[in-house]
PDB file of N, CA and C in Angstrom:
ATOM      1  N   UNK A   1    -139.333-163.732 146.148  1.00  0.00           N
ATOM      2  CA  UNK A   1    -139.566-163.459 144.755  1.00  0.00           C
ATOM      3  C   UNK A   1    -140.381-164.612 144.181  1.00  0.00           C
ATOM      4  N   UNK A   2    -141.258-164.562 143.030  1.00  0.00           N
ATOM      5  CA  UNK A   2    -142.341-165.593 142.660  1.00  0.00           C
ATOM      6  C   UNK A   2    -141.816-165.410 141.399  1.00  0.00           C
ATOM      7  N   UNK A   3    -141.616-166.482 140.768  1.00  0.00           N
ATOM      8  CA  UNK A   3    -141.088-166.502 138.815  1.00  0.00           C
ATOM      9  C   UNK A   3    -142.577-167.757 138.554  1.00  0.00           C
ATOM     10  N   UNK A   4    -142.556-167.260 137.054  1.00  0.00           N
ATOM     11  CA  UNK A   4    -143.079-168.749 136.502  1.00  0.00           C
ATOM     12  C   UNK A   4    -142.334-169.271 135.352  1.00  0.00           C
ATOM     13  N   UNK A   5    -142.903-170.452 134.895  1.00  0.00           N
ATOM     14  CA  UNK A   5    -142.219-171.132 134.313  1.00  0.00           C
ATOM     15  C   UNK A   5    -143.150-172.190 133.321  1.00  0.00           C
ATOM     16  N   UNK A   6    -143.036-171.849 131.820  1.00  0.00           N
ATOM     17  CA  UNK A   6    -144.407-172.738 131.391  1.00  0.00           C
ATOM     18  C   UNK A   6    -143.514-174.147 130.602  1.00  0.00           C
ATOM     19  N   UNK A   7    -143.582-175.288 131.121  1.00  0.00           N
ATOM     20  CA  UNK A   7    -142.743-176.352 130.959  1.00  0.00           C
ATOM     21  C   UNK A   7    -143.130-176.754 129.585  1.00  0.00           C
ATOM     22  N   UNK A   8    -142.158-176.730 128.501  1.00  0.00           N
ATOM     23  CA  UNK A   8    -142.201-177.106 127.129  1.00  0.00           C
ATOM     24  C   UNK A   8    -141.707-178.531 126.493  1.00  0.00           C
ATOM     25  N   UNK A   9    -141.766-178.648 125.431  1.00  0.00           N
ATOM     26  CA  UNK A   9    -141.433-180.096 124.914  1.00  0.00           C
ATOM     27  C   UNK A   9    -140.384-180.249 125.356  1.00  0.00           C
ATOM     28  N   UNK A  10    -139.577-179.408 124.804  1.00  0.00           N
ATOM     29  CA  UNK A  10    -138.043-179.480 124.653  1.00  0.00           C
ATOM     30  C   UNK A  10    -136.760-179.949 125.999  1.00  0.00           C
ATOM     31  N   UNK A  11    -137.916-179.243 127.195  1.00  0.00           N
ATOM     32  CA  UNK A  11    -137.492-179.661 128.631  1.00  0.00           C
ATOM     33  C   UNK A  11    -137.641-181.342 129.059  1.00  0.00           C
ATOM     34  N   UNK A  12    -138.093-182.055 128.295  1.00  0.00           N
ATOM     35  CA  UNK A  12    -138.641-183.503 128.648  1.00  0.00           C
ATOM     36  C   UNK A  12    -137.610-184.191 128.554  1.00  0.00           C
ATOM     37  N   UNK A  13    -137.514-185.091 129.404  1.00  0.00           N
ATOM     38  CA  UNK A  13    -136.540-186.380 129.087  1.00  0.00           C
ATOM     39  C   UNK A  13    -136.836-187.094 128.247  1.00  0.00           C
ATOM     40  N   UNK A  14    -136.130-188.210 127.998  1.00  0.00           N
ATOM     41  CA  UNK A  14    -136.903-189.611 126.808  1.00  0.00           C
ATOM     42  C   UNK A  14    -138.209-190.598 127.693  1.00  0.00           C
ATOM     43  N   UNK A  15    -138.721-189.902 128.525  1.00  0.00           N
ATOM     44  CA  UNK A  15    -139.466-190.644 129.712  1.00  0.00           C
ATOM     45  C   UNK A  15    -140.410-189.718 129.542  1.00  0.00           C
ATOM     46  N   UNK A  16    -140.724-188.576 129.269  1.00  0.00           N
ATOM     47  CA  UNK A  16    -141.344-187.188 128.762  1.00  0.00           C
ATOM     48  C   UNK A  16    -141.936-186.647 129.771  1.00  0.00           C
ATOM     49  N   UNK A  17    -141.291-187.102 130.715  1.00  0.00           N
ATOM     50  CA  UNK A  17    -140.504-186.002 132.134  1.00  0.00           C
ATOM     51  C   UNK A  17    -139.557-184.777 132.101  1.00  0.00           C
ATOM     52  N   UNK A  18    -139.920-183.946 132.812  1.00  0.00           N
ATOM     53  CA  UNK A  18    -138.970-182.756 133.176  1.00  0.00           C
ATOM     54  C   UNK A  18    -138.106-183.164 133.326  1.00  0.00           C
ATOM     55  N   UNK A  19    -136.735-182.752 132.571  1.00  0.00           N
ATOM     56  CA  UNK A  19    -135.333-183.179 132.898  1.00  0.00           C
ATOM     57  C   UNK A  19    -134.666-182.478 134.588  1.00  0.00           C
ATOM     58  N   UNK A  20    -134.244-183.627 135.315  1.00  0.00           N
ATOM     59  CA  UNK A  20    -133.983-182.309 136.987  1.00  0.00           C
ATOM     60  C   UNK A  20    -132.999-181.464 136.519  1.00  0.00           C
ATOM     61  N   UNK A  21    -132.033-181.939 135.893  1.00  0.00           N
ATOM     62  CA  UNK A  21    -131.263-180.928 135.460  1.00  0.00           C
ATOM     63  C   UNK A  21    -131.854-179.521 134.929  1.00  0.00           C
ATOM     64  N   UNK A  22    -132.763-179.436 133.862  1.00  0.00           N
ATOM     65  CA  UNK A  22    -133.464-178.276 133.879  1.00  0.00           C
ATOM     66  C   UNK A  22    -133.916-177.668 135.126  1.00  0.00           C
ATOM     67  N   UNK A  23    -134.554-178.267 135.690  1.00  0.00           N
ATOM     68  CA  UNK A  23    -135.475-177.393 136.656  1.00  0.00           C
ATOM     69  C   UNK A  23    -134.039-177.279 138.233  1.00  0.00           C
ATOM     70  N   UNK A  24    -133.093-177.412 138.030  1.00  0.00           N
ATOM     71  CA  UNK A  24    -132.100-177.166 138.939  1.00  0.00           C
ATOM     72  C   UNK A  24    -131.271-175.692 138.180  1.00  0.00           C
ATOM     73  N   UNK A  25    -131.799-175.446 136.750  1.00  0.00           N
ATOM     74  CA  UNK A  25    -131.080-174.331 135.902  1.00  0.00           C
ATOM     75  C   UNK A  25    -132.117-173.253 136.428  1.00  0.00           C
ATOM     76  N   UNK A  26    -133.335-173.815 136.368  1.00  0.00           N
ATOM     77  CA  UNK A  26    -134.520-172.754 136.527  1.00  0.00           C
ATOM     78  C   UNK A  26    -134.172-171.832 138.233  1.00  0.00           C
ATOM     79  N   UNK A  27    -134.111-173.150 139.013  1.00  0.00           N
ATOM     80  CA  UNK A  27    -133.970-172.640 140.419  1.00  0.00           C
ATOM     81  C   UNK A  27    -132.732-171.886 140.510  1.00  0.00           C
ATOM     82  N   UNK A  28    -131.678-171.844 140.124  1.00  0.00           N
ATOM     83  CA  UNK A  28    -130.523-171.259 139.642  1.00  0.00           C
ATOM     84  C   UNK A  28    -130.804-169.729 139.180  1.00  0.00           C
ATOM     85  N   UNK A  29    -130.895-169.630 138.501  1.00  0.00           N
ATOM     86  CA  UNK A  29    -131.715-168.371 137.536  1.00  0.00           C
ATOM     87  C   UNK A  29    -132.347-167.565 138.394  1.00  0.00           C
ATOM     88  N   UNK A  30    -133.791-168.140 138.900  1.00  0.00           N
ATOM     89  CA  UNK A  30    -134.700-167.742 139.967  1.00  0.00           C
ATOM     90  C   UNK A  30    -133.734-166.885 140.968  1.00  0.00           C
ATOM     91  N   UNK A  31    -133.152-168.094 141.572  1.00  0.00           N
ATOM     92  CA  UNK A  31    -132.830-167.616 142.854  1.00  0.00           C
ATOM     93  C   UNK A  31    -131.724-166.454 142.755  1.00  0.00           C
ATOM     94  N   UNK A  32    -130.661-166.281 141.387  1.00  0.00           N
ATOM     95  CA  UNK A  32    -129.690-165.423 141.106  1.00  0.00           C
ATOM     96  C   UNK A  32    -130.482-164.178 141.006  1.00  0.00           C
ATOM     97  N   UNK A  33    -131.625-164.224 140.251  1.00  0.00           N
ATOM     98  CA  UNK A  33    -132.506-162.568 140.268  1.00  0.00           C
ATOM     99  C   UNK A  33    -132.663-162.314 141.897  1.00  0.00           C
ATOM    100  N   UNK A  34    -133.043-163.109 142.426  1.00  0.00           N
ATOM    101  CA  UNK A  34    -133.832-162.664 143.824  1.00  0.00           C
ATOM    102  C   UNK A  34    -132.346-162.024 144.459  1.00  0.00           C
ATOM    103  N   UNK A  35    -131.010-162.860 144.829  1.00  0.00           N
ATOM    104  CA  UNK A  35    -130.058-161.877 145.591  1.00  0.00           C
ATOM    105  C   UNK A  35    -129.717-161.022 144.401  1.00  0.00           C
ATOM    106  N   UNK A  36    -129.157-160.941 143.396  1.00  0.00           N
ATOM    107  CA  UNK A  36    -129.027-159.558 142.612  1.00  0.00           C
ATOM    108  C   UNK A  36    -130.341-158.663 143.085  1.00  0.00           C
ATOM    109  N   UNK A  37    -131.481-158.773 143.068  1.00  0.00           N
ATOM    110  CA  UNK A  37    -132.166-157.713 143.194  1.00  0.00           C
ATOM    111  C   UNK A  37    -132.584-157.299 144.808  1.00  0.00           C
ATOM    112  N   UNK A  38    -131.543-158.228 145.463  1.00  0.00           N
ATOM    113  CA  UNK A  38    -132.312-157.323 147.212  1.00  0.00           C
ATOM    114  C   UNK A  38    -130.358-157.276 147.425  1.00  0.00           C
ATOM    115  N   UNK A  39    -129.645-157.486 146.747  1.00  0.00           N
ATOM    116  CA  UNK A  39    -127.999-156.304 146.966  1.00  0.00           C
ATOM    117  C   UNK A  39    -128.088-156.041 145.658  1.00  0.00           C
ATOM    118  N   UNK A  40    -128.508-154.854 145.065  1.00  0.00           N
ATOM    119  CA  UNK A  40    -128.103-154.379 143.820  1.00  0.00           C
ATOM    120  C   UNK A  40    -126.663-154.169 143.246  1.00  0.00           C
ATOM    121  N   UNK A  41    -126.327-154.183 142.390  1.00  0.00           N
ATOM    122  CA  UNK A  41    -124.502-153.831 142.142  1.00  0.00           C
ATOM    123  C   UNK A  41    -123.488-155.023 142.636  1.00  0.00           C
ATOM    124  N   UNK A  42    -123.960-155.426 143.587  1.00  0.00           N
ATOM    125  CA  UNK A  42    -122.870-157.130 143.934  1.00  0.00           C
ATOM    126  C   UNK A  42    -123.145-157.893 143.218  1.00  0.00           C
ATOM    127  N   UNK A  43    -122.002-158.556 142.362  1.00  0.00           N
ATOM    128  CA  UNK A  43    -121.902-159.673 142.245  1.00  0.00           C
ATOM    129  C   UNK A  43    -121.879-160.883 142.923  1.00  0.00           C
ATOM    130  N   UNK A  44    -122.548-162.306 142.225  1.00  0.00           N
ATOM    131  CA  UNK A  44    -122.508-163.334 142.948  1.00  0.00           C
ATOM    132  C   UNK A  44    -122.604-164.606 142.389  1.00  0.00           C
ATOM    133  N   UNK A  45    -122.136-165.940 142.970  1.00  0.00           N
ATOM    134  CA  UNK A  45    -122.041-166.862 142.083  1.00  0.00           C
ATOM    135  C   UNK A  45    -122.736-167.827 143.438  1.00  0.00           C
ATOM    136  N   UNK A  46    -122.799-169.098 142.845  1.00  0.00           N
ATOM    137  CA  UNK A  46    -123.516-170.085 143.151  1.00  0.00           C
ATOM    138  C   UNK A  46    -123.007-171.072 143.677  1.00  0.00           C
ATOM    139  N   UNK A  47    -123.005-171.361 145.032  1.00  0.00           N
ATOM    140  CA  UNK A  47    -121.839-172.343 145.492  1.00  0.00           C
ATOM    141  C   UNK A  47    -122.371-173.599 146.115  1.00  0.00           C
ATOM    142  N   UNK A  48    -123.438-173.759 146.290  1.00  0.00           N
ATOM    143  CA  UNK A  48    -124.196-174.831 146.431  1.00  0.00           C
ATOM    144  C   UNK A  48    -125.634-174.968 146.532  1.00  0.00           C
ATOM    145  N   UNK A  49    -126.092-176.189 146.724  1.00  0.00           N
ATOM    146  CA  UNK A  49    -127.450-176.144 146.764  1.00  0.00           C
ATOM    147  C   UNK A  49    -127.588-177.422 147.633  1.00  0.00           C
ATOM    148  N   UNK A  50    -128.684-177.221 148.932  1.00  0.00           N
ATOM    149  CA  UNK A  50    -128.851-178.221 149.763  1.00  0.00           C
ATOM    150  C   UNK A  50    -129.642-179.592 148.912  1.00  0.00           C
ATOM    151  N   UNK A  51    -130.298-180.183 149.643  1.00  0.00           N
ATOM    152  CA  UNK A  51    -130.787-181.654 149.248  1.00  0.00           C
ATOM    153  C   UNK A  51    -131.179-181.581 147.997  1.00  0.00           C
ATOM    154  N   UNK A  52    -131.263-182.312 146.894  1.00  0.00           N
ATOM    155  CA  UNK A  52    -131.595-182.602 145.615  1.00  0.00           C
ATOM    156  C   UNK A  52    -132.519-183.543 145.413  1.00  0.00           C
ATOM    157  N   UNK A  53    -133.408-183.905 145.414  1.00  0.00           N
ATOM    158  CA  UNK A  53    -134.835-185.011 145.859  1.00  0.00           C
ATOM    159  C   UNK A  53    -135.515-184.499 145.005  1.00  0.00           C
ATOM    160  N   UNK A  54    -135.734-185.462 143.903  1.00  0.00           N
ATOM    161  CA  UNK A  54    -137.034-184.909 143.076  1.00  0.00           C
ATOM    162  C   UNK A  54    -137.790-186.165 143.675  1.00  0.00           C
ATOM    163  N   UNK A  55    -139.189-185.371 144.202  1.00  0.00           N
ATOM    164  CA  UNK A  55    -140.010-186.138 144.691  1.00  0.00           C
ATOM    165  C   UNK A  55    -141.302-186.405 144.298  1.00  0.00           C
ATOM    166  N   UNK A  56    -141.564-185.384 143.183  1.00  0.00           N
ATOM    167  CA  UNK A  56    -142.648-185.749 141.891  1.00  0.00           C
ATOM    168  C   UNK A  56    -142.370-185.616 140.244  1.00  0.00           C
ATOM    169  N   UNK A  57    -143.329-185.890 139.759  1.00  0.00           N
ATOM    170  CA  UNK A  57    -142.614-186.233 138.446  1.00  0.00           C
ATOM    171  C   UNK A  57    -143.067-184.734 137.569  1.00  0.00           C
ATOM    172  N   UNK A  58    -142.910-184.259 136.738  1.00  0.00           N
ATOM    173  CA  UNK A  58    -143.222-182.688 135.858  1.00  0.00           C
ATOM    174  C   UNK A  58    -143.761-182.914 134.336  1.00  0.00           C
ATOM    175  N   UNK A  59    -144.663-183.010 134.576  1.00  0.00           N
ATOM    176  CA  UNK A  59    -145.377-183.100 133.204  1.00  0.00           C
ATOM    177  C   UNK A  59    -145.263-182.095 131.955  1.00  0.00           C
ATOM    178  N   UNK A  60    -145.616-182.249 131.002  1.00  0.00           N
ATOM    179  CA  UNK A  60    -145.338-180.983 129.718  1.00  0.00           C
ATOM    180  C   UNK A  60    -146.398-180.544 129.985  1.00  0.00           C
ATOM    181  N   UNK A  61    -146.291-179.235 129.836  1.00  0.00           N
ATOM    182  CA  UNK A  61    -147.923-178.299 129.396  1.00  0.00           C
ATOM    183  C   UNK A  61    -147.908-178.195 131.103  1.00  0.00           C
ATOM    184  N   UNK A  62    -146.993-178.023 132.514  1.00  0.00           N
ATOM    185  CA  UNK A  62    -147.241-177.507 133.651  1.00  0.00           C
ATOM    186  C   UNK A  62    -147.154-176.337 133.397  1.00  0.00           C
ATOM    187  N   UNK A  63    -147.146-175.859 134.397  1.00  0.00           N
ATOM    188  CA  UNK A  63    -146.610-174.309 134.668  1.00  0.00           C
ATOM    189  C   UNK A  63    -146.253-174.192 135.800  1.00  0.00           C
ATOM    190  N   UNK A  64    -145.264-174.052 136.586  1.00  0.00           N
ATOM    191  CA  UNK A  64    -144.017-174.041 137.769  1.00  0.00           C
ATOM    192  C   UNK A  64    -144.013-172.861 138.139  1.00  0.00           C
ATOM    193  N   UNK A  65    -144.387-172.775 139.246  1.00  0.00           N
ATOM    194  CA  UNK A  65    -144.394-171.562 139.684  1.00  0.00           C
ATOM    195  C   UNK A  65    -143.057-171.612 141.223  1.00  0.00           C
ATOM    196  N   UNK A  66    -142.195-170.506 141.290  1.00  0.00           N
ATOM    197  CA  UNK A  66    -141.373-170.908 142.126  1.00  0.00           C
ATOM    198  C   UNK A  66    -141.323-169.838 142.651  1.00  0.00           C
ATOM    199  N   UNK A  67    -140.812-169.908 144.253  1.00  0.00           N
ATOM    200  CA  UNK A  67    -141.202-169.370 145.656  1.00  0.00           C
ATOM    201  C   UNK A  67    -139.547-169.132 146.180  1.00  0.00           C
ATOM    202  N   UNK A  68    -138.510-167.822 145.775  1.00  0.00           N
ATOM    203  CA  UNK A  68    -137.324-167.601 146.534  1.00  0.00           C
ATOM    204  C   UNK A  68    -137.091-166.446 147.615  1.00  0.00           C
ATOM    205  N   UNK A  69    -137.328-167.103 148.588  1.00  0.00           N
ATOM    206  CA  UNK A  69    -137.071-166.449 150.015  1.00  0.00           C
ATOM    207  C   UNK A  69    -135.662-166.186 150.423  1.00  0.00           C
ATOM    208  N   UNK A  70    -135.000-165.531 150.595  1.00  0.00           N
ATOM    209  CA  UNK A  70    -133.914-165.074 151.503  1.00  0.00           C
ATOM    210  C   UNK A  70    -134.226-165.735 152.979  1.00  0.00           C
ATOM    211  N   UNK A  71    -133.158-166.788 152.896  1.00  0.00           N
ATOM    212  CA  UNK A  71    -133.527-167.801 154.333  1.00  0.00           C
ATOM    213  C   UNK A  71    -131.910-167.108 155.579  1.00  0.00           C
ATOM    214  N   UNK A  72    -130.977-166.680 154.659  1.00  0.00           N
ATOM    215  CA  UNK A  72    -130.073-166.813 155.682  1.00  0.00           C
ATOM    216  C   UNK A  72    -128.962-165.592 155.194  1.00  0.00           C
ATOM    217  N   UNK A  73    -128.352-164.974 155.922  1.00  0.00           N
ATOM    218  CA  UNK A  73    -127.181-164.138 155.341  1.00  0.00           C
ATOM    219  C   UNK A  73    -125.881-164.331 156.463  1.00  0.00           C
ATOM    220  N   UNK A  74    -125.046-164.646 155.409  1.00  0.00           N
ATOM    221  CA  UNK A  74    -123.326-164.775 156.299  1.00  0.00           C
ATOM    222  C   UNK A  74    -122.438-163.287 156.274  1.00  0.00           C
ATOM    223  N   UNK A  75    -121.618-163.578 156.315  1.00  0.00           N
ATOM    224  CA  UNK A  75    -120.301-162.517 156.327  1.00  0.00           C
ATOM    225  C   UNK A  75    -120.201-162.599 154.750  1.00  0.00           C
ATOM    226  N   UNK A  76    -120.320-163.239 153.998  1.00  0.00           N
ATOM    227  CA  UNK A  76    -119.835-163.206 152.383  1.00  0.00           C
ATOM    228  C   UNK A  76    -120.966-163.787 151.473  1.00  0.00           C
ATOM    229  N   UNK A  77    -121.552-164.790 152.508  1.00  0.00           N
ATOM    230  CA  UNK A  77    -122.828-165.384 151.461  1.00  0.00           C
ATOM    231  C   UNK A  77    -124.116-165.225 152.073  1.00  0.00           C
ATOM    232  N   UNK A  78    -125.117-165.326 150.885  1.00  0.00           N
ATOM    233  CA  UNK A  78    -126.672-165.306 151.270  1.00  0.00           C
ATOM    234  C   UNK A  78    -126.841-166.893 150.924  1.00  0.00           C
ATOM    235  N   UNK A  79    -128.060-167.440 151.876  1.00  0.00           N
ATOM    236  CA  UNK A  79    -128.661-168.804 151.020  1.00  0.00           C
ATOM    237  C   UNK A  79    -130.457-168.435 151.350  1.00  0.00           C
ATOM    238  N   UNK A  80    -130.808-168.839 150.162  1.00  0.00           N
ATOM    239  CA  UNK A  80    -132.458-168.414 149.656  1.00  0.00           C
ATOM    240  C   UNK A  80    -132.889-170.073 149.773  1.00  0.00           C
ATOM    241  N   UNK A  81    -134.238-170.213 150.436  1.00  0.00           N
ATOM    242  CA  UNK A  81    -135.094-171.482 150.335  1.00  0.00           C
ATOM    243  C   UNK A  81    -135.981-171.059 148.978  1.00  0.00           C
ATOM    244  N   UNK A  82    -135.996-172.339 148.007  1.00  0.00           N
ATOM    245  CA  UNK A  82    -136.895-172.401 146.776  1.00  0.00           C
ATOM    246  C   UNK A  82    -137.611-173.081 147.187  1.00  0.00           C
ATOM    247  N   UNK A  83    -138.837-173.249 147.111  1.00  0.00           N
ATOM    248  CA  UNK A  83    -140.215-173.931 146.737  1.00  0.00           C
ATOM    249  C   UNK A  83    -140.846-174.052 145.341  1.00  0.00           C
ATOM    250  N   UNK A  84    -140.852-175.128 144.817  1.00  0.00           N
ATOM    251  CA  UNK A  84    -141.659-175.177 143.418  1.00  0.00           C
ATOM    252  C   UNK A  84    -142.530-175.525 143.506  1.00  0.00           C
ATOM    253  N   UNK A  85    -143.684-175.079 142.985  1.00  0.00           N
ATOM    254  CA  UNK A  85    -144.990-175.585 142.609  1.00  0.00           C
ATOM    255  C   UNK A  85    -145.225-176.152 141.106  1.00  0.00           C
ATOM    256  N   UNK A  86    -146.143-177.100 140.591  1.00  0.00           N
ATOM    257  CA  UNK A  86    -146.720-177.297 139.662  1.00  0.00           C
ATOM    258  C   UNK A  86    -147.890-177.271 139.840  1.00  0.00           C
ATOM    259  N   UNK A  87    -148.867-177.301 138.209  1.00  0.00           N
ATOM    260  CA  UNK A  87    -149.923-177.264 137.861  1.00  0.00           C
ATOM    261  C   UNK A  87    -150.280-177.900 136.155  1.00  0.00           C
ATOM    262  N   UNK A  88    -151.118-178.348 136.138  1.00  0.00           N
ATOM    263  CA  UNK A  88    -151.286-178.258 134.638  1.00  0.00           C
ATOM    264  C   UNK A  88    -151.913-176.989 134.102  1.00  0.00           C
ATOM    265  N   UNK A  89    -151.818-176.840 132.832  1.00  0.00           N
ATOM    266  CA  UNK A  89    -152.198-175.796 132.436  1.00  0.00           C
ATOM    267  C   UNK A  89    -154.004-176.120 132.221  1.00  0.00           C
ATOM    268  N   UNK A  90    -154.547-176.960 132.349  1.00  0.00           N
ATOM    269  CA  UNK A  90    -155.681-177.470 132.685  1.00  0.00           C
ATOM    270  C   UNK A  90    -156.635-177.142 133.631  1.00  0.00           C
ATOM    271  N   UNK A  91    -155.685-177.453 134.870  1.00  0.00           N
ATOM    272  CA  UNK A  91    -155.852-177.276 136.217  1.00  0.00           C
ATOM    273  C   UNK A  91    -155.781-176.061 136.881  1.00  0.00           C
ATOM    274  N   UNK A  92    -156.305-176.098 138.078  1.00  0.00           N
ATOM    275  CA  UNK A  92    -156.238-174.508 139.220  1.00  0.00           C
ATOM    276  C   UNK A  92    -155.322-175.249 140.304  1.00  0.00           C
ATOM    277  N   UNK A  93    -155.771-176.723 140.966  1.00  0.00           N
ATOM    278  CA  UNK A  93    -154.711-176.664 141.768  1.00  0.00           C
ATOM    279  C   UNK A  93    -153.451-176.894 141.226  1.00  0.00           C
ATOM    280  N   UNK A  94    -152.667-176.986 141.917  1.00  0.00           N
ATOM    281  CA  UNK A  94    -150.983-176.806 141.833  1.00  0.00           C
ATOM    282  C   UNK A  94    -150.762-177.796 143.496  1.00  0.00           C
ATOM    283  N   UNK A  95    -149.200-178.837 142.844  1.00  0.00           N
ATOM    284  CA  UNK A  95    -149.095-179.215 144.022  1.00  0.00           C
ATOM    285  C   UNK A  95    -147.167-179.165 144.237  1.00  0.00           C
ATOM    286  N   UNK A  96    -147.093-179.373 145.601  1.00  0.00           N
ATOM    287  CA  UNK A  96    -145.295-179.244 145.986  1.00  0.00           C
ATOM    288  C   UNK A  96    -144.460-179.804 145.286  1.00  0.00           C
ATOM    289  N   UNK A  97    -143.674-179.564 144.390  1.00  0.00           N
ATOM    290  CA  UNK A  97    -142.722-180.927 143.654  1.00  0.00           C
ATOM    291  C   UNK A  97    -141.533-180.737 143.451  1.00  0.00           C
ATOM    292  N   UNK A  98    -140.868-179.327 144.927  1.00  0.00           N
ATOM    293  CA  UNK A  98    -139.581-179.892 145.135  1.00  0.00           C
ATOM    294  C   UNK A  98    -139.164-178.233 146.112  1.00  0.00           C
ATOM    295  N   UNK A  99    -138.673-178.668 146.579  1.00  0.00           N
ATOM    296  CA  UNK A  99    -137.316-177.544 147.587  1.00  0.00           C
ATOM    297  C   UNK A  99    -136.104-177.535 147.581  1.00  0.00           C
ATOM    298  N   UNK A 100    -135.510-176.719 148.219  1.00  0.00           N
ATOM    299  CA  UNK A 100    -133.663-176.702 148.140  1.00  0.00           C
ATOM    300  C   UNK A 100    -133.559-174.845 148.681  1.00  0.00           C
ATOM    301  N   UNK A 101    -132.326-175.268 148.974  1.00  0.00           N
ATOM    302  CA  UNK A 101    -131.603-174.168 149.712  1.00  0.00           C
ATOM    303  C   UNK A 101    -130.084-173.759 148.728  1.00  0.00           C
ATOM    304  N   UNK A 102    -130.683-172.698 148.363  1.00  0.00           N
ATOM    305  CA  UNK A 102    -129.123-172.406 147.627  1.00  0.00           C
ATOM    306  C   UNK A 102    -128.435-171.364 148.264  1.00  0.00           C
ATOM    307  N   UNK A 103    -126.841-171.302 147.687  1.00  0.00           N
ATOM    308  CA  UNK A 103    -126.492-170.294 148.339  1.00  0.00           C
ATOM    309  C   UNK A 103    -125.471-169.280 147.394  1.00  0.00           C
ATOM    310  N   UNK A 104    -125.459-168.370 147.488  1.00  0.00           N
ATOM    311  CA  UNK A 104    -124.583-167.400 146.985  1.00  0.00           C
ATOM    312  C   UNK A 104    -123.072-166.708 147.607  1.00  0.00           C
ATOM    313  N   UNK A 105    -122.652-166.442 147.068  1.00  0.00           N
ATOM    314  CA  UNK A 105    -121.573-166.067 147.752  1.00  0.00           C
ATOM    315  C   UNK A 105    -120.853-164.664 147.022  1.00  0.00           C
ATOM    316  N   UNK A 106    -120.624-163.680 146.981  1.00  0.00           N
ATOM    317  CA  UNK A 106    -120.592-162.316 146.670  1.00  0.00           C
ATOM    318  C   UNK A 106    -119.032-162.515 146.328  1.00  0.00           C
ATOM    319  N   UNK A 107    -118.705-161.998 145.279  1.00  0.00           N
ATOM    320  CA  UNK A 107    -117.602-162.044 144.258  1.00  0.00           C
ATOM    321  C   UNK A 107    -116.494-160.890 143.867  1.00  0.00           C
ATOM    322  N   UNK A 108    -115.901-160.190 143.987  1.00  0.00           N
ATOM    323  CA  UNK A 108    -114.909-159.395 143.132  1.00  0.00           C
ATOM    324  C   UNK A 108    -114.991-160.031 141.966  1.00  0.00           C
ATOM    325  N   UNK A 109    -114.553-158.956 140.648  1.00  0.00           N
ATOM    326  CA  UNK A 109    -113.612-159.606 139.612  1.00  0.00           C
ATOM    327  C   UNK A 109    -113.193-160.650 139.415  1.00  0.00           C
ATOM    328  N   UNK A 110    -112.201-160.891 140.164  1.00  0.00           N
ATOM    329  CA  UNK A 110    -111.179-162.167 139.915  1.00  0.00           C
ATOM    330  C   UNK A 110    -111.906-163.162 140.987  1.00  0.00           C
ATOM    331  N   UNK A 111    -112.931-162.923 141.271  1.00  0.00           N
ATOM    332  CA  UNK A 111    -113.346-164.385 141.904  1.00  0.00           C
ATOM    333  C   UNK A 111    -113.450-164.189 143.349  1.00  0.00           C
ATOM    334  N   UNK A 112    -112.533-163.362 143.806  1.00  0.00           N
ATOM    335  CA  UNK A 112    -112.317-163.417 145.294  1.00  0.00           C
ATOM    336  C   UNK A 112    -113.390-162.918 146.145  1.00  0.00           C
ATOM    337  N   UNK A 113    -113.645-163.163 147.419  1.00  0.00           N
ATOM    338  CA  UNK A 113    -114.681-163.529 148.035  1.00  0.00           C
ATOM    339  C   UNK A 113    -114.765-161.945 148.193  1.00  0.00           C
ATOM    340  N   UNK A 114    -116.007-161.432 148.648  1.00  0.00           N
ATOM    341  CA  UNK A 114    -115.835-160.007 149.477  1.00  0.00           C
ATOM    342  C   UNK A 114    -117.159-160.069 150.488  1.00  0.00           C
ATOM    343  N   UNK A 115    -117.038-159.453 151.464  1.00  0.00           N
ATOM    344  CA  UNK A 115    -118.090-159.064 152.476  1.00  0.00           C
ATOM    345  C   UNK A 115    -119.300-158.618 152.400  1.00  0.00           C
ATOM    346  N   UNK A 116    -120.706-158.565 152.617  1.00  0.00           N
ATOM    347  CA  UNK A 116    -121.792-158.206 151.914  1.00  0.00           C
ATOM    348  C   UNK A 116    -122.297-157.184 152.790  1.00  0.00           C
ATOM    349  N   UNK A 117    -121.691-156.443 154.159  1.00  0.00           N
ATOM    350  CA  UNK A 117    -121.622-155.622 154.441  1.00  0.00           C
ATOM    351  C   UNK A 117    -120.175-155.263 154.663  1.00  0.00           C
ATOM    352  N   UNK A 118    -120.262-153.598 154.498  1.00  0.00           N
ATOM    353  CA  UNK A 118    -118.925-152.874 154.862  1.00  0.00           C
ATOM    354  C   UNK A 118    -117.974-152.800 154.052  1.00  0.00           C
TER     355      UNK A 118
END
């Protein structure tokens, strides 16, 4: 699945950097559409996310474009690889400025785990 994302004031730190915390909500979000929409009707929640490395910095006025693949499926959970891109809104290229592996895990009601086949 491909989302974008046009980075606003309001997202900036006091450094007038992308807060990671935002862009860990974004990948969140992202990646929750992508398994809701390839198991329709299951519920699912968010149970981790691999390495956390911000390894470039996110300027205001980018535009983030993000990349969620379905990397893996268990007995109860899926985990999707994110790729983010930036760009300025200036600019045509766009460069890598971060990855992670999240994972989902398929829910009942009350929380309890259930199988994502059968």
């Amino acid at each position: 699945m491909t989302s974008y994302k046009l980075v606003m004031p309001e997202d900036m730190n006091h450094y007038g950097f992308l807060f990671g915390g935002k862009l860990l909500m974004w990948i969140d979000e992202i990646a929750w559409m992508a398994v809701s929409g390839e198991y329709p009707g299951f519920h699912f929640v968010t149970v981790g996310m691999s390495d956390v490395t911000f390894k470039k910095s996110v300027h205001p006025r980018s535009v983030l474009r993000f990349e969620a693949l379905r990397k893996r499926e268990g007995n109860t959970s899926v985990t999707y690889h994110v790729d983010v891109f930036s760009r300025s809104i200036e600019a045509t290229a766009e460069e890598h400025v971060f990855q992670t592996d999240i994972t989902f895990v398929r829910v009942d009601a009350e929380g309890g785990k259930l199988a994502l086949k059968g």
